[in-house]
Protein backbone atom coordinates (compact mmCIF):
# COMPACT_ATOMS: atom_id res chain seq x y z
CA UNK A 1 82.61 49.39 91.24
CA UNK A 2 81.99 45.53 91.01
CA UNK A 3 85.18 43.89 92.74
CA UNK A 4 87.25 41.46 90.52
CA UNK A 5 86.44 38.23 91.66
CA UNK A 6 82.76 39.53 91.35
CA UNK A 7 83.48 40.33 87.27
CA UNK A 8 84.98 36.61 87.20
CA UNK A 9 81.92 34.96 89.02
CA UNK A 10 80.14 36.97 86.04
CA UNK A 11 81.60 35.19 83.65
CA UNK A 12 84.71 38.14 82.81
CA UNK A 13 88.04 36.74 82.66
CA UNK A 14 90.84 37.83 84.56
CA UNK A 15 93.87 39.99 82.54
CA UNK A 16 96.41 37.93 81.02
CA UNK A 17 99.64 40.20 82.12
CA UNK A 18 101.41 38.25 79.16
CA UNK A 19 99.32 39.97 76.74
CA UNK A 20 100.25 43.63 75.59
CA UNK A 21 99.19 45.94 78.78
CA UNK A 22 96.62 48.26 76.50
CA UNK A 23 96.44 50.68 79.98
CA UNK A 24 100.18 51.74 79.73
CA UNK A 25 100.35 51.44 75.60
CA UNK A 26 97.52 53.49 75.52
CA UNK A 27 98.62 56.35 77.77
CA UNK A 28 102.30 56.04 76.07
CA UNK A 29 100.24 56.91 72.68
CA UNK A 30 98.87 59.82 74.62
CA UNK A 31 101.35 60.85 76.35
CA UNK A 32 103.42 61.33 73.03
CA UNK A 33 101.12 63.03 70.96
CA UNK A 34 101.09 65.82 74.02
CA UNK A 35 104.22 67.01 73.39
CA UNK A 36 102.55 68.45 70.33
CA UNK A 37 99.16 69.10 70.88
CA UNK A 38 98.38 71.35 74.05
CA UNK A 39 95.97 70.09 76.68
CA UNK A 40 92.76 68.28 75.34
CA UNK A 41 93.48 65.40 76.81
CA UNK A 42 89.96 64.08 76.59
CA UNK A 43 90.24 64.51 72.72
CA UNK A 44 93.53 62.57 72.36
CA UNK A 45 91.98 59.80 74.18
CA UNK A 46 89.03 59.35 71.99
CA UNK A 47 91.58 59.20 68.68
CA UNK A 48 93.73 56.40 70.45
CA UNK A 49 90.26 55.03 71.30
CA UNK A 50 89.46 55.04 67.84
CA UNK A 51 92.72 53.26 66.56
CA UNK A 52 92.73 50.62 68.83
CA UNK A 53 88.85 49.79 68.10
CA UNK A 54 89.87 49.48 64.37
CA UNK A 55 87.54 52.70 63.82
CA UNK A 56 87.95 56.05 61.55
CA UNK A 57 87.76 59.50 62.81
CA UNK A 58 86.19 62.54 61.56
CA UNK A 59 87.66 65.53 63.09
CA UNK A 60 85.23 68.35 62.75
CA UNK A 61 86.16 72.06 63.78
CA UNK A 62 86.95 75.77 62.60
CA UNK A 63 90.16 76.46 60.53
CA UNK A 64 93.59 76.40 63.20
CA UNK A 65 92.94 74.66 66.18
CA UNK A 66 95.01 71.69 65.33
CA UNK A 67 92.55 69.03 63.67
CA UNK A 68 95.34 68.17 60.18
CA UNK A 69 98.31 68.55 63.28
CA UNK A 70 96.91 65.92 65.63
CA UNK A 71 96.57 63.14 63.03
CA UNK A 72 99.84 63.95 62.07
CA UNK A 73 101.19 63.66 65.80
CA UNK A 74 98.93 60.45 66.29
CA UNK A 75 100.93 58.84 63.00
CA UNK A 76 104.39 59.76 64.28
CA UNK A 77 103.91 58.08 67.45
CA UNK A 78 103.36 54.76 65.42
CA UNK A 79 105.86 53.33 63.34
CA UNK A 80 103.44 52.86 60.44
CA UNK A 81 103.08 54.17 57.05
CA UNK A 82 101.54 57.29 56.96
CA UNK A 83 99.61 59.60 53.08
CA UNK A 84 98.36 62.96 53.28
CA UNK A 85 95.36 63.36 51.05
CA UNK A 86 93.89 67.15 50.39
CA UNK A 87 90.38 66.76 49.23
CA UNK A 88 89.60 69.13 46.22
CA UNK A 89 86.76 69.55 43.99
CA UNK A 90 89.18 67.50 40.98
CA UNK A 91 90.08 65.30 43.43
CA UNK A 92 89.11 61.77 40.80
CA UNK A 93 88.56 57.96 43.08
CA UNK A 94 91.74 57.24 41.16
CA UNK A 95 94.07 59.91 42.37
CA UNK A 96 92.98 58.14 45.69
CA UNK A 97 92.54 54.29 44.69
CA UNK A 98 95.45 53.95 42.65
CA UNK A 99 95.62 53.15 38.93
CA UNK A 100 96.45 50.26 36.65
CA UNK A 101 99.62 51.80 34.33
CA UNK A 102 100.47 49.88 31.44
CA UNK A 103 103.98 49.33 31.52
CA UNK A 104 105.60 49.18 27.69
CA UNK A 105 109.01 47.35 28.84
CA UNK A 106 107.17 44.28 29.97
CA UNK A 107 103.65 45.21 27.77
CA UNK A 108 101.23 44.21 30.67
CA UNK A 109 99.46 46.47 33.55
CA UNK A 110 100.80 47.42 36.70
CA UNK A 111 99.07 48.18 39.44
CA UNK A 112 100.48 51.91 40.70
CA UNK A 113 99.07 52.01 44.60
CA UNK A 114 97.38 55.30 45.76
CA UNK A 115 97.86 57.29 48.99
CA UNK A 116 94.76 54.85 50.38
CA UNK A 117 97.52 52.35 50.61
CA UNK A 118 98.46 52.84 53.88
CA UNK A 119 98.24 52.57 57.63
CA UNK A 120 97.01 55.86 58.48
CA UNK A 121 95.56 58.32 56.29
CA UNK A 122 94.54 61.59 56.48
CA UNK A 123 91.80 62.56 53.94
CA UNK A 124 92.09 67.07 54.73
CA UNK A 125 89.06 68.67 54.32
CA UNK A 126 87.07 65.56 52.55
CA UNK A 127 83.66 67.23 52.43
CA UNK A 128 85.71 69.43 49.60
CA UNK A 129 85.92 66.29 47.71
CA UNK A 130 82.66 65.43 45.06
CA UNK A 131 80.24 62.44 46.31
CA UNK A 132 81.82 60.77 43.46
CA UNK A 133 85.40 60.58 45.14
CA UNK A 134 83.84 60.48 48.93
CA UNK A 135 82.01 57.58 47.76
CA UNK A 136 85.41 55.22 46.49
CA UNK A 137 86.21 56.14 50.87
CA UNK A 138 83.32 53.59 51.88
CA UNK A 139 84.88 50.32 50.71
CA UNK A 140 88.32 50.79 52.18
CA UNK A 141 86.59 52.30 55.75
CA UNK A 142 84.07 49.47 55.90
CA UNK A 143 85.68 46.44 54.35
CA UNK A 144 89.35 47.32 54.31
CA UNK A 145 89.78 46.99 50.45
CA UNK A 146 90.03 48.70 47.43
CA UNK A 147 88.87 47.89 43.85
CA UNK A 148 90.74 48.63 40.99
CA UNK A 149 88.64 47.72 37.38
CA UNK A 150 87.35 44.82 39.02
CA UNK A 151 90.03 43.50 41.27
CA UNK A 152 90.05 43.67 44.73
CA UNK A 153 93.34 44.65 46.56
CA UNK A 154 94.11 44.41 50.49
CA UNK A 155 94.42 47.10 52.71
CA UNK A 156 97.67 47.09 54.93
CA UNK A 157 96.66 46.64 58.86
CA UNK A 158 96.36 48.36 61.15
CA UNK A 159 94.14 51.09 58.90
CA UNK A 160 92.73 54.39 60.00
CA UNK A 161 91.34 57.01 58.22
CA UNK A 162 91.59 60.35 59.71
CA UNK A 163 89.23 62.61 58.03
CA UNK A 164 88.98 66.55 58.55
CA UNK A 165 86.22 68.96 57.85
CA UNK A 166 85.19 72.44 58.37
CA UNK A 167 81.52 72.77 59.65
CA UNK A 168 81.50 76.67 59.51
CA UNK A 169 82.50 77.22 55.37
CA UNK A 170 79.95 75.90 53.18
CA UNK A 171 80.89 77.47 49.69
CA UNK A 172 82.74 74.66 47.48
CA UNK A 173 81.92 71.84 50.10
CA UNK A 174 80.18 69.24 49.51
CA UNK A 175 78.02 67.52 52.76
CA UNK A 176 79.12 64.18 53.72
CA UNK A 177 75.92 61.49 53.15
CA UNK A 178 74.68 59.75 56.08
CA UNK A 179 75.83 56.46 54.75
CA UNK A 180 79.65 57.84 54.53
CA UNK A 181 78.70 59.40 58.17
CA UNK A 182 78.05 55.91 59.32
CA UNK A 183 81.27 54.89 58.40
CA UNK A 184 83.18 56.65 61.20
CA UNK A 185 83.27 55.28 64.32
CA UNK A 186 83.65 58.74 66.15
CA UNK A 187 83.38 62.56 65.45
CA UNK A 188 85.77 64.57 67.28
CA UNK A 189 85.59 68.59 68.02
CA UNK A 190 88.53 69.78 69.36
CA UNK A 191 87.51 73.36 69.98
CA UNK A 192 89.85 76.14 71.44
CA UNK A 193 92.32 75.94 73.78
CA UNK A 194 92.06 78.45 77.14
CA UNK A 195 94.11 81.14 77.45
CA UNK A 196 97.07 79.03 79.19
CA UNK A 197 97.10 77.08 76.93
CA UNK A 198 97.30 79.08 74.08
CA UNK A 199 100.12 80.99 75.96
CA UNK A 200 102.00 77.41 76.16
CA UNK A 201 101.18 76.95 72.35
CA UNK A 202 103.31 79.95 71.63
CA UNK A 203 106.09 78.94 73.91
CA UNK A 204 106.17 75.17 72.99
CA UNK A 205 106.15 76.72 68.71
CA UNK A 206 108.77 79.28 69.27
CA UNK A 207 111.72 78.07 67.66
CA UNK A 208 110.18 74.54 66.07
CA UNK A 209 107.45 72.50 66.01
CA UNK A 210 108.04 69.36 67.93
CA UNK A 211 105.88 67.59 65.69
CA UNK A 212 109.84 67.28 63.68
CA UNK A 213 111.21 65.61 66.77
CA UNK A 214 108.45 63.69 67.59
CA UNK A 215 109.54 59.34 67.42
CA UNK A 216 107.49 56.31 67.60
CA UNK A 217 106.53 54.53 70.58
CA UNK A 218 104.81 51.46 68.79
CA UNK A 219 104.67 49.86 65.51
CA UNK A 220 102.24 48.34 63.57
CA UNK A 221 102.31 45.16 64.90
CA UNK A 222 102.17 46.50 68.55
CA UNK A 223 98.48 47.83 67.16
CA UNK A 224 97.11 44.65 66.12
CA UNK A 225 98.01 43.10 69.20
CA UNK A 226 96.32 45.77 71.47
CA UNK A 227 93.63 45.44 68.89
CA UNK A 228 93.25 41.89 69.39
CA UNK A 229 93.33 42.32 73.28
CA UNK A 230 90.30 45.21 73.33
CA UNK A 231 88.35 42.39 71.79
CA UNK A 232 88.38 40.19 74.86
CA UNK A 233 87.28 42.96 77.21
CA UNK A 234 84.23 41.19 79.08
CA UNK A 235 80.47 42.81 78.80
CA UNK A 236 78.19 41.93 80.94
CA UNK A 237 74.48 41.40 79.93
CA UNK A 238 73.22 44.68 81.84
CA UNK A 239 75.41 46.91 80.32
CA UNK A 240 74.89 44.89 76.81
CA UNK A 241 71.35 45.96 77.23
CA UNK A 242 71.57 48.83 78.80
CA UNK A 243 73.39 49.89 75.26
CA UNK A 244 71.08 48.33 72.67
CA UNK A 245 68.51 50.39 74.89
CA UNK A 246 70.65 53.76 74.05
CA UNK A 247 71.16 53.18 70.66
CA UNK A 248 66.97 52.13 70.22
CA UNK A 249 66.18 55.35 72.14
CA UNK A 250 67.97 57.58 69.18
CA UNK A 251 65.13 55.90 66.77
CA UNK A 252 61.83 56.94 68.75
CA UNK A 253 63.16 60.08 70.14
CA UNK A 254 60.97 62.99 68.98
CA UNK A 255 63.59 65.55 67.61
CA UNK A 256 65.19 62.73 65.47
CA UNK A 257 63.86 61.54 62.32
CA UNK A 258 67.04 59.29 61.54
CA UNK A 259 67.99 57.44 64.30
CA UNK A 260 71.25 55.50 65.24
CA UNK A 261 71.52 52.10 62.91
CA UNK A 262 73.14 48.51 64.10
CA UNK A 263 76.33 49.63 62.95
CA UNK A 264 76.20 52.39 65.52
CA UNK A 265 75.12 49.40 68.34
CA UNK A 266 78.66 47.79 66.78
CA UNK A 267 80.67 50.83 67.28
CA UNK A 268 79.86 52.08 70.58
CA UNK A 269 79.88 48.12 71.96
CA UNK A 270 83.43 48.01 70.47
CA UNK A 271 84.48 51.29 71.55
CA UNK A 272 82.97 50.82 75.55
CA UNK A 273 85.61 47.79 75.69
CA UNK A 274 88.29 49.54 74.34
CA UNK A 275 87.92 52.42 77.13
CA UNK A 276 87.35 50.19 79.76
CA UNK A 277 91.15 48.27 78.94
CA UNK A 278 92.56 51.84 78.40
CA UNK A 279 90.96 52.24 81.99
CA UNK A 280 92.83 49.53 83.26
CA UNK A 281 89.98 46.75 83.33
CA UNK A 282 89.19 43.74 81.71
CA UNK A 283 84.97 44.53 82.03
CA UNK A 284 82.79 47.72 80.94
CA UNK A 285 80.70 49.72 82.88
CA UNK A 286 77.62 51.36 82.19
CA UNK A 287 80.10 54.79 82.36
CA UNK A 288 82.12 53.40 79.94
CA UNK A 289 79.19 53.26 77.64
CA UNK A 290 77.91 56.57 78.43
CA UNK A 291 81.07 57.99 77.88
CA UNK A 292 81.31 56.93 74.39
CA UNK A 293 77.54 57.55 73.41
CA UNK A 294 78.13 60.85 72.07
CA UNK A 295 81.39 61.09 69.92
CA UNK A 296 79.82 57.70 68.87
CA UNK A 297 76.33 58.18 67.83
CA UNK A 298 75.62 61.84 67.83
CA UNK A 299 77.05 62.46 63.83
CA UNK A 300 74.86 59.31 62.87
CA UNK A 301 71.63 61.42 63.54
CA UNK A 302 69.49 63.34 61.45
CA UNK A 303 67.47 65.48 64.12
CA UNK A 304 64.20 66.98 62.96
CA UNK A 305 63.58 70.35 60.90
CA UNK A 306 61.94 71.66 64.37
CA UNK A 307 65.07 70.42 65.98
CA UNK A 308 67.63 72.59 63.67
CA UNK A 309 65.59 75.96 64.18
CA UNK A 310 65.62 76.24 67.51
CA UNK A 311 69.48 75.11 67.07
CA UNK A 312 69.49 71.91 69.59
CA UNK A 313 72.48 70.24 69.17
CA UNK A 314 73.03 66.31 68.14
CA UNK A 315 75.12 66.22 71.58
CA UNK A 316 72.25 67.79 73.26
CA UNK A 317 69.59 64.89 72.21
CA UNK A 318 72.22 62.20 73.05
CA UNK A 319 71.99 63.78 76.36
CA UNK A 320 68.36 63.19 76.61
CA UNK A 321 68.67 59.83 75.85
CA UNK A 322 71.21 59.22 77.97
CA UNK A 323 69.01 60.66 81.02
CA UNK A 324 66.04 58.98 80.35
CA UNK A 325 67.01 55.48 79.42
CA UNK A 326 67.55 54.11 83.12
CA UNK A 327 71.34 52.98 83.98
CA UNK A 328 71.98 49.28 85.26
CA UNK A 329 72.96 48.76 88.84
CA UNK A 330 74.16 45.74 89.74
């Protein structure tokens, strides 16, 4: 590991210890959400990832092992406001955009804000949504708005979408399109817990679920402020290479026919800094990057038909890449 005054002869600057510490916020985050959600410590770190680099999550598994239950944890430990969408074939972009009511008393409109309008929100199963109501999801993820017959409305910050799906059940679902796909930063797959923990799931349930007890550890202004910080995390021109390089392999690899788009360079750029400051540093490494490269790009590929019959995974062609591209040494 390159010593500090190495990183600041490179141009990184050293940690301002008046700015919010993300290291310790981060691992308070964490830390909290455990006392509900068993073990998978790697996947709570990848959602806190994903809120402090101003990203959405898509949390992709089979029914009951906690995907609608961790974004609920994640939005108790912040003191922000927090809306509950299902996702159902009626679902209209209005039931999640809000309306304009006219109001007789006064005789003018009124704009009545939907469960978008908020910090967090957690869109339940959304592939069971239409394209027509995933679609009014891509201006608030990308642009942090909303338009309502032709005026444009805020988002509140921090925002977060928290999306759920089930990749097993296909009847009444429909697919998410690559372009909505691009939208989240990450994909996270919980998967099942071992056997001890499933025997502490059934100890730590038995009476209540401490998801009712569960209290904030920071609010939303805390957020922004970490958010801010993550920003200024130094990268050095290797590693900034070394991940363009990554994200270029995705597009002449021979299983994919899709490859990763600029966005995706964005996202896993922003998403190495943030796990380097949750790591404690104020520079990335190239194992910060490769740590990233699949919850971050893997979902944004379309892999080839030869690809999908002999059932090779997204993860497993990330892993390719991530092999053959050659890793910086400094």
């Amino acid at each position: 590991m390159p010593s500090r005054q190495a990183n600041r002869k490179n141009g990184s600057k050293p940690m301002n210890t008046s700015q919010p510490n993300v290291r310790q916020a981060a691992a308070a985050i964490i830390d909290n959400v455990a006392k509900v959600i068993v073990g998978k410590r790697d996947t709570l770190e990848l959602a806190v990832a994903a809120l402090l680099c101003e990203g959405h999550i898509l949390l992709e598994d089979v029914p009951g092992v906690g995907k609608t239950l961790l974004a609920k944890a994640l939005a108790r430990s912040l003191s922000c406001e927090f809306r509950r969408i299902q996702f159902t074939p009626d679902l209209l972009p209005s039931d999640v955009t809000g309306i304009n009511h006219y109001d007789q008393r006064s005789q003018e409109f009124r704009y009545v804000p939907g469960p978008l309008m908020a910090n967090i929100v957690l869109a339940d199963e959304i592939n069971r949504a239409t394209p027509r109501t995933q679609s009014c999801l891509l201006e608030a993820m990308e642009e942090r708005q909303v338009t309502v017959e032709r005026e444009t409305r805020a988002l509140p910050r921090p925002f977060l979408v928290v999306a759920t799906q089930n990749p097993i059940e296909q009847e009444g679902t429909f697919p998410l399109p690559e372009a909505q796909l691009d939208r989240f930063l990450l994909t996270i797959r919980p998967g099942y817990p071992s056997a001890d923990e499933e025997a502490e799931i059934l100890t730590r349930f038995q009476r209540e679920s401490p998801l009712d007890t569960l209290r904030p550890v920071l609010d939303a202004a805390d957020v922004m402020r970490l958010q801010i910080r993550c920003r200024e995390v130094a990268v050095g021109e290797a590693v900034r290479t070394y991940l363009v390089a990554l994200v270029r392999a995705t597009r002449d690899h021979r299983q994919v026919r899709l490859g990763a788009s600029p966005r995706a360079s964005q996202a896993l750029y922003r998403s190495a800094q943030v796990l380097a400051a949750m790591r404690g540093r104020d520079f990335v490494l190239p194992d910060d990057v490769k740590a990233m490269a699949a919850p971050v790009l893997a979902h944004r590929l379309v892999v080839s038909a030869e690809a999908l019959l002999s059932g090779r995974a997204k993860e497993g062609v990330v892993a390719d890449i991530l092999t053959s591209v050659p890793v910086p040494v400094e």
